[in-house]
N, C-alpha and C. Protein backbone atom coordinates (compact mmCIF):
# COMPACT_ATOMS: atom_id res chain seq x y z
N UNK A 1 64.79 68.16 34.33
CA UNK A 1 64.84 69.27 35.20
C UNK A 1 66.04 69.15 36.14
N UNK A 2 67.14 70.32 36.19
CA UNK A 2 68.16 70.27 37.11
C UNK A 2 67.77 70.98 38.04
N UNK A 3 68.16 70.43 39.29
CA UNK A 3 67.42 71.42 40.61
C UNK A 3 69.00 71.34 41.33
N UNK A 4 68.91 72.81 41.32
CA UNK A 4 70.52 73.22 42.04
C UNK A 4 70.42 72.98 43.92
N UNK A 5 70.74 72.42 44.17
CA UNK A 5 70.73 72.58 45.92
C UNK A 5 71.74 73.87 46.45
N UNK A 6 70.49 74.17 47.09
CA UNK A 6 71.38 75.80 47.31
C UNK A 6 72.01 75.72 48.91
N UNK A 7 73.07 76.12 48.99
CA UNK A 7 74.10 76.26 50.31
C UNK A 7 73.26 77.65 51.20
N UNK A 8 73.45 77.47 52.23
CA UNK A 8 73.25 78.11 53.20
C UNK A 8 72.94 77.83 54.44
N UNK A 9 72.62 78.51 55.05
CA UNK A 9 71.48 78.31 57.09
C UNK A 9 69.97 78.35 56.79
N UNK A 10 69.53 77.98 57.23
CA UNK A 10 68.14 77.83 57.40
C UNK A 10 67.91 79.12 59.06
N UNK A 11 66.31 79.54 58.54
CA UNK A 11 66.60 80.08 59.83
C UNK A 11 66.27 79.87 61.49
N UNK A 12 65.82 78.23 61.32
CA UNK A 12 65.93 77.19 62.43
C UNK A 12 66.96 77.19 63.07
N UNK A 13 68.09 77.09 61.98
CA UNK A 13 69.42 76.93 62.27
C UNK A 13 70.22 78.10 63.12
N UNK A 14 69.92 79.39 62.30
CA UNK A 14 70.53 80.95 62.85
C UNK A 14 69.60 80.89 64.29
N UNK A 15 68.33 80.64 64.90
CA UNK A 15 68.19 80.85 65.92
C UNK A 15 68.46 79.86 66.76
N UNK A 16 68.79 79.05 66.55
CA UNK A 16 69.52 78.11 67.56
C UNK A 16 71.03 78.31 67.88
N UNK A 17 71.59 78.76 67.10
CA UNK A 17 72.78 79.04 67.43
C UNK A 17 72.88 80.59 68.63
N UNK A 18 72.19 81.33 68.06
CA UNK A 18 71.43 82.63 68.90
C UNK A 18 71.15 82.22 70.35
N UNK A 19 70.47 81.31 70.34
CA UNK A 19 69.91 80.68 71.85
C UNK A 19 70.86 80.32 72.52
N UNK A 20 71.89 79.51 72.02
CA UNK A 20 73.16 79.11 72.30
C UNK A 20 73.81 80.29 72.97
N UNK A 21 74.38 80.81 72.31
CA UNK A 21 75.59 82.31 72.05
C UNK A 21 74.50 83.11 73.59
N UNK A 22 73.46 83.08 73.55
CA UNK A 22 72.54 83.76 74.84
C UNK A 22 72.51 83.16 75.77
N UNK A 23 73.07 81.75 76.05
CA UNK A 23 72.47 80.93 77.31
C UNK A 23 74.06 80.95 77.64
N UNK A 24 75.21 81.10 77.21
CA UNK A 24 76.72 80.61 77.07
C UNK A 24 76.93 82.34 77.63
N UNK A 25 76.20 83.71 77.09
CA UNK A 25 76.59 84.68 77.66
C UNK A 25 75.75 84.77 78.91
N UNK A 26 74.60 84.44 79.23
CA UNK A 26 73.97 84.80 80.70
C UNK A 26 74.82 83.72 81.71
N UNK A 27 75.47 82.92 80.88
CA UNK A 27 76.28 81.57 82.43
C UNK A 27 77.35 82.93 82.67
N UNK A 28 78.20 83.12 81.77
CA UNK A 28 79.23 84.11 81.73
C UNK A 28 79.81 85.30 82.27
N UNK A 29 78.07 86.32 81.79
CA UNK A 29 78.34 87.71 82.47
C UNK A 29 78.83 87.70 83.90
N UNK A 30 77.50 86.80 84.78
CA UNK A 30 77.90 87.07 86.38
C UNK A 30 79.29 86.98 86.64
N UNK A 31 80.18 85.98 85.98
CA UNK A 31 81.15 85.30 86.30
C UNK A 31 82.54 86.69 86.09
N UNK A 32 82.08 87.24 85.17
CA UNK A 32 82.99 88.34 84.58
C UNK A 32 82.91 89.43 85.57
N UNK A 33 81.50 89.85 85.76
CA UNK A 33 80.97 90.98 86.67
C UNK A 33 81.68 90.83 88.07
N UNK A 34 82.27 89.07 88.52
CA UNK A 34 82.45 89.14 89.56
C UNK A 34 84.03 89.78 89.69
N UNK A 35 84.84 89.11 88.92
CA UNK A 35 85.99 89.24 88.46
C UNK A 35 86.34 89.94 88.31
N UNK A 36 86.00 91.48 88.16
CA UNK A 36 86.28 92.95 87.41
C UNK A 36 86.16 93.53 89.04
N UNK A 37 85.10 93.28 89.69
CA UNK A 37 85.06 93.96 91.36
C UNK A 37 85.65 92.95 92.10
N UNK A 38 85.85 91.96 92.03
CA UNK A 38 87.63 91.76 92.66
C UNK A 38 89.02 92.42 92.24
N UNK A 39 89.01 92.84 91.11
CA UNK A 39 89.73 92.97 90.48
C UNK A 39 89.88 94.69 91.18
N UNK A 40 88.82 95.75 91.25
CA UNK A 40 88.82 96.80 91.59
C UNK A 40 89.08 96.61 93.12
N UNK A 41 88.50 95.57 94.08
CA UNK A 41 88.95 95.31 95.62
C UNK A 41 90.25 95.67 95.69
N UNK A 42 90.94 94.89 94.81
CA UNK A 42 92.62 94.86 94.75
C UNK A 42 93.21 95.96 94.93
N UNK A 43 92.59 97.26 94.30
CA UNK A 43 93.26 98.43 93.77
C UNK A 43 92.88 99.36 94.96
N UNK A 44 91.50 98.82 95.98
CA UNK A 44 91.73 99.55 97.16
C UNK A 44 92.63 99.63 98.23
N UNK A 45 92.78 97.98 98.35
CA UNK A 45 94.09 97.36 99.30
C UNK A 45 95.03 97.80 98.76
N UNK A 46 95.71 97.52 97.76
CA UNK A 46 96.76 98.44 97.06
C UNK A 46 97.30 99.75 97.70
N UNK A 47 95.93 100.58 97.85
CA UNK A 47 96.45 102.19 98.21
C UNK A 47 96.85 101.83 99.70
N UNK A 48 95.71 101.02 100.46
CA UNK A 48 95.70 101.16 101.60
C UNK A 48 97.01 100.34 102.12
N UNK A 49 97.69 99.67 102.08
CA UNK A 49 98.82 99.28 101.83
C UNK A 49 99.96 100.04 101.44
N UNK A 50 99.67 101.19 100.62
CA UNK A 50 101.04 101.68 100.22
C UNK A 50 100.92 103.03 101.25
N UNK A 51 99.39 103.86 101.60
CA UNK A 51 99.64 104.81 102.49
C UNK A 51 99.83 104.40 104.08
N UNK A 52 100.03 103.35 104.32
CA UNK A 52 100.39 102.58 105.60
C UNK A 52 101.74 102.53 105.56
N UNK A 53 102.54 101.86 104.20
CA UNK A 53 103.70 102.12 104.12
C UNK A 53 104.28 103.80 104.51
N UNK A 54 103.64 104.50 103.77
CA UNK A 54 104.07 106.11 103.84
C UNK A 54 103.95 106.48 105.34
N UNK A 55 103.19 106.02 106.11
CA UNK A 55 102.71 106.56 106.97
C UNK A 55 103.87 105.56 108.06
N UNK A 56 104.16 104.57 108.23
CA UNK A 56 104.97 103.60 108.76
C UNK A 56 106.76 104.64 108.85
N UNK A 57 106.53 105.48 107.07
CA UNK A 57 107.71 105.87 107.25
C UNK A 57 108.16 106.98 107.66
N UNK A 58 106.98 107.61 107.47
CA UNK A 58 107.39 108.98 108.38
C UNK A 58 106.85 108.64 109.95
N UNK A 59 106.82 107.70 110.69
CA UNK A 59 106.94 107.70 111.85
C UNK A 59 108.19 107.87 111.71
N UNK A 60 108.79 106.63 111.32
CA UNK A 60 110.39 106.33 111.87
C UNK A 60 111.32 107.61 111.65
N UNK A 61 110.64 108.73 110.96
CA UNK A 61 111.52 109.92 110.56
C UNK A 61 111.42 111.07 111.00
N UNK A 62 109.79 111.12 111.70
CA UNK A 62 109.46 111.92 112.85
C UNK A 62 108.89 111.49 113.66
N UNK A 63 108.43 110.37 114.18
CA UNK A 63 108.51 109.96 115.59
C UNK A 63 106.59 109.79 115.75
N UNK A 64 105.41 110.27 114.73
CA UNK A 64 104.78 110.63 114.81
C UNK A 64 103.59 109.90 113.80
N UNK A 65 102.70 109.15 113.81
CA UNK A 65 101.90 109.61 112.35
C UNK A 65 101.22 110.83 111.51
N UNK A 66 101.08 111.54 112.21
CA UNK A 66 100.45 113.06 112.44
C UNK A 66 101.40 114.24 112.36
N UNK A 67 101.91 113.76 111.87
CA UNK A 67 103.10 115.04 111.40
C UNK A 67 102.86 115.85 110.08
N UNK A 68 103.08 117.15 110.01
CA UNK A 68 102.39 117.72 108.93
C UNK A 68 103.11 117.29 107.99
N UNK A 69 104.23 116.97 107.90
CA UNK A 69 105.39 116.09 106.62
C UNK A 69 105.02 114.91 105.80
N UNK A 70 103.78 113.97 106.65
CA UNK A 70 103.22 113.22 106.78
C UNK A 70 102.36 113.02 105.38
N UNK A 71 102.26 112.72 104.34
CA UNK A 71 101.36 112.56 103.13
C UNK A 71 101.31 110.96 102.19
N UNK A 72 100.08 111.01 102.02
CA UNK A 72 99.63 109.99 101.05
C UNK A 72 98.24 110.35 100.00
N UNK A 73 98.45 109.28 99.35
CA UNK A 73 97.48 109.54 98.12
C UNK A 73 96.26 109.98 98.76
N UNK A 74 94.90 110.44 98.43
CA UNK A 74 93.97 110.53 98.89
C UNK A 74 92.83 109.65 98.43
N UNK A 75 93.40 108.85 97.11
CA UNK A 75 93.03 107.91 96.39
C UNK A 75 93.43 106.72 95.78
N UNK A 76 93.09 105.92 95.62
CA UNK A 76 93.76 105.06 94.95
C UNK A 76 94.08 104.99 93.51
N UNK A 77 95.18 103.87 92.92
CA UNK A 77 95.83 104.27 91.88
C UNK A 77 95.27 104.36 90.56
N UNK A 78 93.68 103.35 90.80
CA UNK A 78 92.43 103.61 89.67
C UNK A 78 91.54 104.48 90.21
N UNK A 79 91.40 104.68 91.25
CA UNK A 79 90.25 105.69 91.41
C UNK A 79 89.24 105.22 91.64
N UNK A 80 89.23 103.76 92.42
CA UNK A 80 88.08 103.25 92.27
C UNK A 80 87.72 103.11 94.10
N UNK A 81 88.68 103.52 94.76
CA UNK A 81 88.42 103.86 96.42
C UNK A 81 89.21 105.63 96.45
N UNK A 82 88.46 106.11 97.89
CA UNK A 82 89.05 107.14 98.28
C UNK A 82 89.34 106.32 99.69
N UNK A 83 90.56 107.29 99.74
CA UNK A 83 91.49 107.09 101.06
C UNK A 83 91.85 108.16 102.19
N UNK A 84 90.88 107.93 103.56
CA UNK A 84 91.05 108.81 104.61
C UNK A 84 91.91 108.01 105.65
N UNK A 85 92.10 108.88 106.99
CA UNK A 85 93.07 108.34 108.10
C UNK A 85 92.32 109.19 109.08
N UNK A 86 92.37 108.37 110.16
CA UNK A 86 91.43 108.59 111.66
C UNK A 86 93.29 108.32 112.29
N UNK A 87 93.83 109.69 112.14
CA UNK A 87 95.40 109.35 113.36
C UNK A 87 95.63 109.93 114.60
N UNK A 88 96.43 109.76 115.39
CA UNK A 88 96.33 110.24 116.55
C UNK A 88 98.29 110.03 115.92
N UNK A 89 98.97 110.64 117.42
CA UNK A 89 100.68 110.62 117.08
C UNK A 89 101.29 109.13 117.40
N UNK A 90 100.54 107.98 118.13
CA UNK A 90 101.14 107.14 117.46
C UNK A 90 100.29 106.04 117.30
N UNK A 91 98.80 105.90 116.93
CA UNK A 91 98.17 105.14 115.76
C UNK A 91 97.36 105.51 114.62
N UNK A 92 97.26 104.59 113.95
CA UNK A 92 96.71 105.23 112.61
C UNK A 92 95.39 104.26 112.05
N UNK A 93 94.71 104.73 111.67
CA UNK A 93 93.34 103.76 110.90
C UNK A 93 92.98 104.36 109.75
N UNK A 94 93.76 103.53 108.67
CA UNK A 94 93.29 103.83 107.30
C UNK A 94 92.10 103.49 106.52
N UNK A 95 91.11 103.85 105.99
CA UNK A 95 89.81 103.41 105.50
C UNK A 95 89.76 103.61 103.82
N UNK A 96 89.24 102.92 103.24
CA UNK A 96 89.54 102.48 101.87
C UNK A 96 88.03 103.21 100.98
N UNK A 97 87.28 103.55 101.12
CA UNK A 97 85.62 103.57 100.92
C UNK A 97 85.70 103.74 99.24
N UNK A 98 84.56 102.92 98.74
CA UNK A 98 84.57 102.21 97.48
C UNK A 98 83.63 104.29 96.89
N UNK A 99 83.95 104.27 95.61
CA UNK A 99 83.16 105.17 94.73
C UNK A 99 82.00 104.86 93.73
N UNK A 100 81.71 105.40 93.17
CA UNK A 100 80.82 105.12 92.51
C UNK A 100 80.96 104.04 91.58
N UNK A 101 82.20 104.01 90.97
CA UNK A 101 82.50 103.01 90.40
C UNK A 101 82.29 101.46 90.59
N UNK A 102 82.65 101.65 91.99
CA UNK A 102 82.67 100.17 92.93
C UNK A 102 81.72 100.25 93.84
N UNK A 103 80.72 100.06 93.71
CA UNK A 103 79.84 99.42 94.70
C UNK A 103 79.53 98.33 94.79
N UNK A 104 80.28 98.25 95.95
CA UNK A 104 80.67 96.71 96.52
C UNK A 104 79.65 96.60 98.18
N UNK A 105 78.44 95.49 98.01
CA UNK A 105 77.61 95.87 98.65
C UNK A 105 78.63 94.07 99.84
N UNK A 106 79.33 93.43 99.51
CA UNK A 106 80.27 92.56 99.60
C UNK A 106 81.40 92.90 100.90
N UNK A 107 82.25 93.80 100.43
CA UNK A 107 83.20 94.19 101.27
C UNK A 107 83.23 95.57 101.57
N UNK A 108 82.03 96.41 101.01
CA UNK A 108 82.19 97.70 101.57
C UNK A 108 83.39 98.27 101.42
N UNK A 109 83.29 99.41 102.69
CA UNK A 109 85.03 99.96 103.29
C UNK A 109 86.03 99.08 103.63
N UNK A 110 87.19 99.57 102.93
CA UNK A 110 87.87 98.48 104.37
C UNK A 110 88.82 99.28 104.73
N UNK A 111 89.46 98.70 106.00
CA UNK A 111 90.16 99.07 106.83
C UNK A 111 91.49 98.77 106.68
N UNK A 112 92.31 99.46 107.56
CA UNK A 112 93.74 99.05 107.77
C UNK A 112 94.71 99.82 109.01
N UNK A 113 94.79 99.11 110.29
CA UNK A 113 95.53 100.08 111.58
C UNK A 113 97.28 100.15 111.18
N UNK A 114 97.98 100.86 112.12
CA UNK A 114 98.78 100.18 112.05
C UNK A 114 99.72 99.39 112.87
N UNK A 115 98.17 98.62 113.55
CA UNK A 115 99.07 97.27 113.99
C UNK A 115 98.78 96.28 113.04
N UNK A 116 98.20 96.57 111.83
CA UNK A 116 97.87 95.29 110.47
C UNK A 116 96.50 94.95 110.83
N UNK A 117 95.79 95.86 111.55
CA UNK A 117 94.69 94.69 111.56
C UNK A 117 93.85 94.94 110.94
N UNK A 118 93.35 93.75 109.87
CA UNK A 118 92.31 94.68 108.09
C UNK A 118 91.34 94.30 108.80
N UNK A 119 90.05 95.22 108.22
CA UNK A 119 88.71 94.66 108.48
C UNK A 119 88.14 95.53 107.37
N UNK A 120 86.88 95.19 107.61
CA UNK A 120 86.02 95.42 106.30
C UNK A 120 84.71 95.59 106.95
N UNK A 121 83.72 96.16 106.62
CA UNK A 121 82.40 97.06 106.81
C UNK A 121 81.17 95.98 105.88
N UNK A 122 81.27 95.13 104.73
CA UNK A 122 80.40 94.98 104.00
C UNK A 122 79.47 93.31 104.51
N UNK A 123 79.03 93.04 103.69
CA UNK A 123 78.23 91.28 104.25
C UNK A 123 79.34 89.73 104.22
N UNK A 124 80.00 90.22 103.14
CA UNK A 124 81.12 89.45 103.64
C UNK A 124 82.04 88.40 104.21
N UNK A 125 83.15 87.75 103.88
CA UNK A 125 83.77 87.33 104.79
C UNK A 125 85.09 87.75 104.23
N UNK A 126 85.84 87.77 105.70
CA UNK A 126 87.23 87.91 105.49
C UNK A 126 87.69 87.06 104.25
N UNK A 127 88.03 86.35 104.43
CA UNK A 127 88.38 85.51 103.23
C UNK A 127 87.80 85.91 101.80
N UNK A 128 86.63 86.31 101.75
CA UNK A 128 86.11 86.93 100.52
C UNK A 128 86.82 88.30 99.94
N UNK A 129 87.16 88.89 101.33
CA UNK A 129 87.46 90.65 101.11
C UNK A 129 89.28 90.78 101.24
N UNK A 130 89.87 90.15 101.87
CA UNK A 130 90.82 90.46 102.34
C UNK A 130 91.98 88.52 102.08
């Protein structure tokens, strides 16, 4: 009698590897999840940063922040903050506020004057947000 030994997995084998591939993605996800809303933080500072710039430059060109000449994005460059201004003619407070996309229960809104000084609304720390 020839008895062929047959190649393959056993299916001891296929669920252990399964268990594996599941315990290697639950270490993982959080780690990714965190990474992607830092990653979107970035893109709020970004705006808020560049309409500070805008706003920095039409002082020096009218004397004013509040000048109707005066414009910036109303959003940021993903769309993942909207961007308002609390100005008077010569300070400014830019606010970053996260969308649906980003809910960031972390750093919230953030801020930006323009004497530079960032702050942030969420649980937080500076160092975390900014």
């Amino acid at each position: 009698m020839n008895i062929k030994s047959k190649k393959g997995f056993t299916l001891i084998e296929l669920m252990i590897v399964i268990v594996i591939i599941g315990i290697l993605a639950a270490i993982g996800y959080p780690s990714y999840i965190d990474q992607v809303t830092k990653t979107k933080r970035s893109d709020g500072k970004v705006a808020l940063m560049t309409a500070a710039q805008s706003l920095e430059s039409c002082f020096t060109e009218y004397n004013a922040y509040d000048d109707a000449n005066c414009a910036f994005a109303a959003t940021s460059p993903e769309g993942h903050y909207a961007i308002t201004i609390a100005d008077a003619a010569t300070t400014f407070t830019l606010t970053a506020t996260p969308q649906a996309s980003q809910a960031d229960p972390v750093c919230a809104n953030f801020t930006f004057t323009n004497a530079g000084v960032q702050g942030f609304s969420g649980t937080g720390t500076a160092a975390q947000c900014w």
